[in-house]
Protein backbone atom coordinates (compact mmCIF):
# COMPACT_ATOMS: atom_id res chain seq x y z
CA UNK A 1 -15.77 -2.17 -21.58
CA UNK A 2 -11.99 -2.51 -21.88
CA UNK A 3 -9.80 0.09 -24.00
CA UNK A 4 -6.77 -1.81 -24.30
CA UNK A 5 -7.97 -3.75 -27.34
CA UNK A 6 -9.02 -0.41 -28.99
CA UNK A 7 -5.77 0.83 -28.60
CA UNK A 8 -4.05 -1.91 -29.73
CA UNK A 9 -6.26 -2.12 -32.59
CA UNK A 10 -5.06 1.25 -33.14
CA UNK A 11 -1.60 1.08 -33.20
CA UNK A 12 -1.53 -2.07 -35.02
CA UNK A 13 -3.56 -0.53 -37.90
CA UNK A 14 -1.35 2.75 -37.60
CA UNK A 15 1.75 0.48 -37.93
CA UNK A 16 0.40 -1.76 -40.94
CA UNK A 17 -0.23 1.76 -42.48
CA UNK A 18 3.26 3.13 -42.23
CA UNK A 19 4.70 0.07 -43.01
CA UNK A 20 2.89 -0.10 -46.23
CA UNK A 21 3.80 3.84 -47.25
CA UNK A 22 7.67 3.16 -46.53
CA UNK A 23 6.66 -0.25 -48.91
CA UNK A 24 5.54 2.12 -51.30
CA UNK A 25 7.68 4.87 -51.71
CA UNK A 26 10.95 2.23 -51.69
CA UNK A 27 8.87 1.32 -55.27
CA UNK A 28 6.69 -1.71 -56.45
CA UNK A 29 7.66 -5.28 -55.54
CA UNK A 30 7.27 -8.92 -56.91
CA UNK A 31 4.61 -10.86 -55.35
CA UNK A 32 5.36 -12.16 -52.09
CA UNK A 33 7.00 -15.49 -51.42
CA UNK A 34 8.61 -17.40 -48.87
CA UNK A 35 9.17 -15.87 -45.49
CA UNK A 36 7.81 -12.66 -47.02
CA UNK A 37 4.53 -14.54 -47.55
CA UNK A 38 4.06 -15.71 -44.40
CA UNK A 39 4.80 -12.25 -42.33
CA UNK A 40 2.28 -10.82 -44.33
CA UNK A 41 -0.29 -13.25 -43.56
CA UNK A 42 0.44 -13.60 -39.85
CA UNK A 43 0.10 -9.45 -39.91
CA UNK A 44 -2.93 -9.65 -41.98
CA UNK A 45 -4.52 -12.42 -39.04
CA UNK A 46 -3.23 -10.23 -36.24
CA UNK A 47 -5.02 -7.17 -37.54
CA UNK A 48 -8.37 -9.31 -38.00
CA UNK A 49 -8.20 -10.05 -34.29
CA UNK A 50 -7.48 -6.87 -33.34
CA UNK A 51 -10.62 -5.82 -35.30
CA UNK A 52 -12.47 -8.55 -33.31
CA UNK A 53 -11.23 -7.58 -29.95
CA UNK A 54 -11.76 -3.89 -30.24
CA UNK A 55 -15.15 -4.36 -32.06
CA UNK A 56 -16.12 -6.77 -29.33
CA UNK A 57 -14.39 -5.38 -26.28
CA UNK A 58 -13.47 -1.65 -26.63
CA UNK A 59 -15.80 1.50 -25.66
CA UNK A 60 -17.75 2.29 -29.11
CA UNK A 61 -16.72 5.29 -30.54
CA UNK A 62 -12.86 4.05 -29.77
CA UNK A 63 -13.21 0.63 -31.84
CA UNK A 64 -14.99 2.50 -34.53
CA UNK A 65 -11.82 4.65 -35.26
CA UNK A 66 -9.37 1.37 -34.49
CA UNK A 67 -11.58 -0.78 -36.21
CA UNK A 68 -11.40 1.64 -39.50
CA UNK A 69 -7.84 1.77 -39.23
CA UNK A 70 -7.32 -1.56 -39.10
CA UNK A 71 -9.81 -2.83 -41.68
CA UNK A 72 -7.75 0.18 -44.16
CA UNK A 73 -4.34 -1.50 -43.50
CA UNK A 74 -5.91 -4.73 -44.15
CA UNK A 75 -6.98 -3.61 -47.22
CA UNK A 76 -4.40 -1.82 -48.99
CA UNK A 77 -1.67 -4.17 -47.54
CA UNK A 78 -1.24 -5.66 -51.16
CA UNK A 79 -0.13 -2.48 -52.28
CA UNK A 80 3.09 -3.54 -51.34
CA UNK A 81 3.41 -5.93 -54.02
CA UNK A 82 2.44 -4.43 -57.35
CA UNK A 83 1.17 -1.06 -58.77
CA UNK A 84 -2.07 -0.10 -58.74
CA UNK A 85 -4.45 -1.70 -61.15
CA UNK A 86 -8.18 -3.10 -61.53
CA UNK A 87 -7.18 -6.14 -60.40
CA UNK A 88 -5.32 -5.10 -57.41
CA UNK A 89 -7.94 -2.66 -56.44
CA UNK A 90 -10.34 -5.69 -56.33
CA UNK A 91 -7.82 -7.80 -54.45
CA UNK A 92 -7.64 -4.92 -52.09
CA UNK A 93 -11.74 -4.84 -51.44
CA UNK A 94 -11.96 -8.58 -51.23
CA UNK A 95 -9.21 -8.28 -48.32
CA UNK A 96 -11.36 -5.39 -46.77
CA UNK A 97 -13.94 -7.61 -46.63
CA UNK A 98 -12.41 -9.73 -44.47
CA UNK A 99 -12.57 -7.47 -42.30
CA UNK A 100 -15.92 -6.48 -42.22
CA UNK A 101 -16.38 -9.94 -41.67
CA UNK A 102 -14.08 -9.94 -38.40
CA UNK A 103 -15.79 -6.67 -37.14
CA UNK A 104 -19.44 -8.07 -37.66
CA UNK A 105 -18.43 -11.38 -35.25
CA UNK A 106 -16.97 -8.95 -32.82
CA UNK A 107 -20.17 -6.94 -33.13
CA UNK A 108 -22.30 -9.35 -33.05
CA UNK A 109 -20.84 -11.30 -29.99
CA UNK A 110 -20.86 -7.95 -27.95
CA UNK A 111 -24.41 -7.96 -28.85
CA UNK A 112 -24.90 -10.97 -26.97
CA UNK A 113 -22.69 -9.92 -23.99
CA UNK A 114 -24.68 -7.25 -23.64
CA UNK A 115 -27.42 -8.72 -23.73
CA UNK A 116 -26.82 -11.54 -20.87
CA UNK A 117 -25.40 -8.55 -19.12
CA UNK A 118 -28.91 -6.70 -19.39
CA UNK A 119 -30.43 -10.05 -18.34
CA UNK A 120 -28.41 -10.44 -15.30
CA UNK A 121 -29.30 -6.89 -14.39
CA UNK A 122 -32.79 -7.72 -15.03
CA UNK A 123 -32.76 -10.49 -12.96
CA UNK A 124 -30.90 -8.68 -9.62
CA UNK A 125 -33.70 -5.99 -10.53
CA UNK A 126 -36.21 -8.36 -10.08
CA UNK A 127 -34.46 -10.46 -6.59
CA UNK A 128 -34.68 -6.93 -5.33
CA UNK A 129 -37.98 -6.23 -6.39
CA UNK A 130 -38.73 -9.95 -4.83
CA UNK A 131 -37.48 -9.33 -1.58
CA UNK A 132 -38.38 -5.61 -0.91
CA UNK A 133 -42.11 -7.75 -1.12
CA UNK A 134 -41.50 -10.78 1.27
CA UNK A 135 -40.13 -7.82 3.72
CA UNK A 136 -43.23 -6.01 3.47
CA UNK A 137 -45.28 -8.90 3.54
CA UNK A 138 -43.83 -10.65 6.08
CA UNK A 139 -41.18 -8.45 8.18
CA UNK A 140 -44.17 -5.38 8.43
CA UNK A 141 -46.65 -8.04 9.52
CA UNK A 142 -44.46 -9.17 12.65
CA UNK A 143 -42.91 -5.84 13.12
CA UNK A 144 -46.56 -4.02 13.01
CA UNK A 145 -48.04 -6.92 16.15
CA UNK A 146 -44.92 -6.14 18.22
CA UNK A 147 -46.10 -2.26 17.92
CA UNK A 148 -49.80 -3.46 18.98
CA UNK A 149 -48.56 -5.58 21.87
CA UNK A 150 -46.17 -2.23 22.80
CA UNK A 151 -49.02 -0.05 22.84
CA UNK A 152 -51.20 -2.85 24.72
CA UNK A 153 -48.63 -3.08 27.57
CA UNK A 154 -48.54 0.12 28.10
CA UNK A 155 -52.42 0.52 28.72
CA UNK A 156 -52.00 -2.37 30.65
CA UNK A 157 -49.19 -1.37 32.93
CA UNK A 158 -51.60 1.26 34.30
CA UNK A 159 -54.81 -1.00 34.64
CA UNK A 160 -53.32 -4.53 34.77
CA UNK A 161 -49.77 -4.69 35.74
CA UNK A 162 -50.23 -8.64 36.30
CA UNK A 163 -50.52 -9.48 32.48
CA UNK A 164 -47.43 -7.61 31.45
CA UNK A 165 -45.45 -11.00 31.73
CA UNK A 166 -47.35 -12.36 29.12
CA UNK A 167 -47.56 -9.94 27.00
CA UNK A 168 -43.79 -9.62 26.96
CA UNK A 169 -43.57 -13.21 25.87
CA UNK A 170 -45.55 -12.43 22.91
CA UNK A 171 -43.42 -9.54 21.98
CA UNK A 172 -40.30 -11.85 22.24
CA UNK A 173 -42.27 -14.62 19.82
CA UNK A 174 -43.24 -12.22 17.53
CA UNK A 175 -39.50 -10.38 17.55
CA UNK A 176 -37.80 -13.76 16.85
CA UNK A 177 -40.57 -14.56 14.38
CA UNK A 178 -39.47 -10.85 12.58
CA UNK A 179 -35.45 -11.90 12.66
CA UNK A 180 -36.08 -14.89 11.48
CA UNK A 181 -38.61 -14.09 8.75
CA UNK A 182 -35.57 -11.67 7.37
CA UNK A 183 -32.69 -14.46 8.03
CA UNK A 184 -34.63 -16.79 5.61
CA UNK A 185 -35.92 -13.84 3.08
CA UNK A 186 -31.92 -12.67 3.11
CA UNK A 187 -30.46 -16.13 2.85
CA UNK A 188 -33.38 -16.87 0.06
CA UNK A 189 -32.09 -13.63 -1.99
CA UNK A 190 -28.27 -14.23 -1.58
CA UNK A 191 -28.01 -17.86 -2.63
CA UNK A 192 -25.92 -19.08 -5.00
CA UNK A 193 -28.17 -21.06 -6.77
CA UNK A 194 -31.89 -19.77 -6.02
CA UNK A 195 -34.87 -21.80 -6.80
CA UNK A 196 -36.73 -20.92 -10.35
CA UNK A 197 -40.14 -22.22 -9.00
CA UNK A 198 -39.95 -19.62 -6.25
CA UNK A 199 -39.82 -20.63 -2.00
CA UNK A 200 -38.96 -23.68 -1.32
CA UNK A 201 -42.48 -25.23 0.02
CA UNK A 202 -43.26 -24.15 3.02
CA UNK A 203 -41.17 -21.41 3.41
CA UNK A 204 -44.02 -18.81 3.90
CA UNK A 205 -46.64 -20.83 5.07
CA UNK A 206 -49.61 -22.16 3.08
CA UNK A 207 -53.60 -21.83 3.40
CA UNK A 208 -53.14 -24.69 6.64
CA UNK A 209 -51.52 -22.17 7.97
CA UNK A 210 -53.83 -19.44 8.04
CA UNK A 211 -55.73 -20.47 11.53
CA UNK A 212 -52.38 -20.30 13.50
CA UNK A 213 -52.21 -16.50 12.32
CA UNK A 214 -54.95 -15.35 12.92
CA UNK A 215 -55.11 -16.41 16.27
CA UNK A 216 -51.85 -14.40 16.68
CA UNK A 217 -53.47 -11.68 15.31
CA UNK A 218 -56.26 -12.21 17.75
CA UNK A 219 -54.10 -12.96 20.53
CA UNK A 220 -52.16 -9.72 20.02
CA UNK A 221 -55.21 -7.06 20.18
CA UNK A 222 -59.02 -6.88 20.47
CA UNK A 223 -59.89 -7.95 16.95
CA UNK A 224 -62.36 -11.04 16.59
CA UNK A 225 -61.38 -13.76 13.91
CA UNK A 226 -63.16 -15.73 12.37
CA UNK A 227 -61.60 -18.40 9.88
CA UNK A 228 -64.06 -20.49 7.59
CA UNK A 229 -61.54 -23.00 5.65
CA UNK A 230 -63.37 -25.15 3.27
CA UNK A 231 -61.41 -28.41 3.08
CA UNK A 232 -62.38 -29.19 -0.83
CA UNK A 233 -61.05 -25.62 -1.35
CA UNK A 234 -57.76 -26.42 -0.08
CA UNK A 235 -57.21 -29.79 -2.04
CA UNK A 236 -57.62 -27.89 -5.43
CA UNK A 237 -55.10 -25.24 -4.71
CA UNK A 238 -51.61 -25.88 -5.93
CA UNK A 239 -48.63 -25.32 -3.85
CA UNK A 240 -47.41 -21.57 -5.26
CA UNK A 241 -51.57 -21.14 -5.28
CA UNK A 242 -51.98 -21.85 -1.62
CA UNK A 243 -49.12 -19.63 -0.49
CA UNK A 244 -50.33 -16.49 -2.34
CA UNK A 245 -53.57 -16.69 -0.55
CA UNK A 246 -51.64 -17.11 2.77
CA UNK A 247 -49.43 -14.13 1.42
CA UNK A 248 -52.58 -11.88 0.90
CA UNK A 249 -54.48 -12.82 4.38
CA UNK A 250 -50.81 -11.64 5.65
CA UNK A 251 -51.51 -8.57 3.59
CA UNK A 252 -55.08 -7.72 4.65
CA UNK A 253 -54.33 -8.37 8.23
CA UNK A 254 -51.18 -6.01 8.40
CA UNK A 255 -53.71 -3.93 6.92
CA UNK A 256 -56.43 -3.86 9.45
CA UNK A 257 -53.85 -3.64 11.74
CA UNK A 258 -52.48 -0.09 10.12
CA UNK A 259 -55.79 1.58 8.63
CA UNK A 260 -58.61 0.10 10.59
CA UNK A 261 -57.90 0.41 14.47
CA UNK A 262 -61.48 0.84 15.07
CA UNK A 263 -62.06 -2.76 13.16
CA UNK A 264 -63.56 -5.64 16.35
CA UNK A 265 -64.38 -8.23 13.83
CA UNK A 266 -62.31 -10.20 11.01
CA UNK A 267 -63.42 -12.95 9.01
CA UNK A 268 -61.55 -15.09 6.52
CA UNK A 269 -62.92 -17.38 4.17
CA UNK A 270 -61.54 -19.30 2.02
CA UNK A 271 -64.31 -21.38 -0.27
CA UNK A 272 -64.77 -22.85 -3.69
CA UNK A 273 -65.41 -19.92 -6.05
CA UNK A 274 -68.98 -18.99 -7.59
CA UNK A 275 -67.19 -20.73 -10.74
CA UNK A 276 -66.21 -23.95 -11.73
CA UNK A 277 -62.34 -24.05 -11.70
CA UNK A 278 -61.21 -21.48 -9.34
CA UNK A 279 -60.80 -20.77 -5.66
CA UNK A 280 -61.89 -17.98 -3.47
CA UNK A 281 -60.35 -16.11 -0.38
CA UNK A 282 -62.15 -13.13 1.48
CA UNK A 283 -61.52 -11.21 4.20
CA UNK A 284 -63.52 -8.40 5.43
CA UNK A 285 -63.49 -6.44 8.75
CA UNK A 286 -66.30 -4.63 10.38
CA UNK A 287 -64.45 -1.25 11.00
CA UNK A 288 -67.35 1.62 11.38
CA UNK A 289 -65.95 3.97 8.76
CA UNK A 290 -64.09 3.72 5.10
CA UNK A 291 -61.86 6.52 4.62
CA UNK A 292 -59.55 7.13 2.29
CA UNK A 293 -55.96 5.22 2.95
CA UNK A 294 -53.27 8.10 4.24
CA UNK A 295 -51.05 8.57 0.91
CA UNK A 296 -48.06 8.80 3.60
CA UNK A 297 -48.77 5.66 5.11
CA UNK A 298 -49.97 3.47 2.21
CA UNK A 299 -47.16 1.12 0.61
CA UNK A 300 -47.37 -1.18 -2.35
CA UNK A 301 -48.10 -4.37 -0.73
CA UNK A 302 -51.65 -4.52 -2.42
CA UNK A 303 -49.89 -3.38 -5.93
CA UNK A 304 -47.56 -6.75 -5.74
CA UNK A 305 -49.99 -9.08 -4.37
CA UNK A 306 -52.16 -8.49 -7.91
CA UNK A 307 -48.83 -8.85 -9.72
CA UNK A 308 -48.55 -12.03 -8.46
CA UNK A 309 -52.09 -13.34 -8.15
CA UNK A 310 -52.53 -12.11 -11.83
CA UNK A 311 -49.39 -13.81 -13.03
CA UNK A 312 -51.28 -17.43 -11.27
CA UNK A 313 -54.45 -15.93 -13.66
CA UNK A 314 -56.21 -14.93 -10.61
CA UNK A 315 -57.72 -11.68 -9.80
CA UNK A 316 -57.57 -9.38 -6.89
CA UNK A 317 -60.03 -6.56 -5.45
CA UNK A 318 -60.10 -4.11 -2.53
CA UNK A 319 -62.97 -1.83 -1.41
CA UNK A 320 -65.42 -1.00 0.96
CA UNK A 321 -67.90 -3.44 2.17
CA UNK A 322 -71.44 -3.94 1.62
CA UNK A 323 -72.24 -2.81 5.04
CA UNK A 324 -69.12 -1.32 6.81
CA UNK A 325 -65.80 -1.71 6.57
CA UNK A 326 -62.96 -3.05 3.62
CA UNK A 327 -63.36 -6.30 1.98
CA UNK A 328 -60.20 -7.85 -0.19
CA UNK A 329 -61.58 -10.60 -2.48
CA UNK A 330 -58.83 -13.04 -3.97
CA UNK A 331 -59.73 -15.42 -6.82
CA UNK A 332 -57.52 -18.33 -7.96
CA UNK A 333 -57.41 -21.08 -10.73
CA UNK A 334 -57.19 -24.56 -9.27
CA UNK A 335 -55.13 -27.17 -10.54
CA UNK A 336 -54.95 -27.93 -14.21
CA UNK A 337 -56.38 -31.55 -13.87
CA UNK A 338 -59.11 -30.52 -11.40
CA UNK A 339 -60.11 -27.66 -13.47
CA UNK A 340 -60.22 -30.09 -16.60
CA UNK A 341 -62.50 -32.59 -14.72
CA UNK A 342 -65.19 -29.61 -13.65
CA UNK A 343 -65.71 -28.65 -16.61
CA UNK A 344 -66.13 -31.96 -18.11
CA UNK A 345 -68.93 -32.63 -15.48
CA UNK A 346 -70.09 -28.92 -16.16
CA UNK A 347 -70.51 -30.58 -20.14
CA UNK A 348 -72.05 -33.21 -19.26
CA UNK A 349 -74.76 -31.23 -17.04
CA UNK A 350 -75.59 -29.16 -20.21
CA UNK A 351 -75.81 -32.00 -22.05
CA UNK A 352 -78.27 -33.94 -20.16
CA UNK A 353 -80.71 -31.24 -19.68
């Protein structure tokens, strides 16, 4: 908020004012005419902007006091010309409603300044909020392989010196993978004129994409993966769809990685749901013991990835296994028009037999 327009406001209304007592005290006048006329009315407009722009534009309590004295000078102005009388005093209100009238557009255009300035705040709020996720889903996942491959090396410098080579290729993928993940998350954040529909497609990968990571993740420790990819499932899914369950087998893999060192075996499957109309992803791991995530160590990776999987009408659950180890289960809508078409054929089922 400015407070030049308050304290012009101000000392226009505090000049109108003594104007009008020196008016007063010289002794009543004729009505005005003429030049006369038309200073008073071009004071009279500059004190109803003044009332607008301090309203509007000055720090509260400052355009309430500048505001008041202008909407006073405004009002008894016509005491200049004439004594005081019924009639005057009602020509005096009508002009202080004026006024009013000035200060309520003021006030209610700040109201709408204020609130496209909450909305922009909202909306940086929510970039951050936005980016601080892809990081975590994407930066930790590279970032937590190069620390696996690290602590591989170094067993293997000791018993295998011969594979370091190749293991220090990996490191250098998955380090350029990491900068470039955060180039694109950055740039994505920064733009002028970001997308509304989210990443562009493709951006973070998609359910196609799910074999090439895991094998990464395989290729970068001793965990088993298994990936079961039902093609029908994939068709169904749409585009912001598919990358969310790419997002959460990012999730549940950086994971496994973190909390469940002892894990050998991973599988993923992604499948038409038990349900007409919706799409499920699972992955479990066969680690020999479910304790309690470290408070210290657990982040809010899981927290987002139901925001957003709820927001697609989906729902999200994480807990221990029927046997061993910790089993998230992901379940999406499909598309609109396949969804429509299921249950139609659902329908007609129930309506044969």
């Amino acid at each position: 908020m400015t407070t030049w327009a308050a304290g012009a406001a101000a000392s226009g209304g505090v000049g109108s004012l003594l104007i009008t007592g020196f008016w007063v005290a010289a002794g009543p006048r004729e009505e005005p005419s003429g030049p006369a006329l038309a200073l008073w009315l071009l004071e009279i407009a500059l004190l109803l902007v003044l009332i607008f722009l301090s309203v509007r534009k000055g720090r509260p309590r400052s355009a309430a006091v500048a505001a008041s004295l202008c909407a006073l000078a405004v009002g008894v102005s016509l005491l200049r010309f004439g004594s005081l009388s019924p009639q005057l005093a009602g020509g005096c209100c009508a002009w202080g409603l004026s006024a009013v009238v000035a200060a309520l557009i003021g006030g209610y255009l700040r109201l709408l300044d204020l609130g496209r300035q909450r909305a922009v705040e909202q909306a940086r709020l929510q970039q951050r909020l936005e980016l601080a996720s892809d990081l975590h889903d994407y930066v930790a996942h590279d970032v937590s392989e190069i620390l696996a491959q690290v602590q591989a090396a170094q067993i293997l410098a000791r018993t295998d010196p011969g594979r370091l080579p190749r293991m220090l290729e990996r490191m250098d993928a998955a380090a350029v993978r990491a900068l470039d993940t955060l180039d694109r998350t950055v740039h994505g954040a920064l733009q002028e004129n970001p997308s509304t529909d989210g990443p562009e497609p493709g951006l973070w990968g998609s359910v196609n994409d799910i074999a090439p990571l895991a094998n990464r993740f395989q290729s970068s420790g001793t965990v088993q993966v298994d990936v079961q990819v039902q093609d029908e499932a994939v068709g169904v899914l749409s585009q912001e769809a598919g990358r969310e369950v790419y997002r959460a087998v990012v999730e549940a893999l950086t994971n496994i990685r973190r909390h469940a060192t002892e894990a050998r075996k991973v599988r993923i499957a992604v499948r038409r749901g038990p349900e007409a109309g919706q799409v499920e992803l699972s992955v479990t791991d066969d680690a020999p013991a479910v304790a309690e995530p470290d408070p210290a160590r657990t982040g809010h990776g899981l927290a987002s990835l139901s925001a957003r999987i709820q927001g697609l009408g989906g729902t999200v659950w994480a807990g221990p296994g029927q046997v061993c180890g910790w089993r998230l289960l992901v379940t999406l809508p499909v598309t609109t028009e396949t969804a429509r078409e299921e249950r139609s054929m659902v329908t007609s089922r129930r309506a044969r037999s």
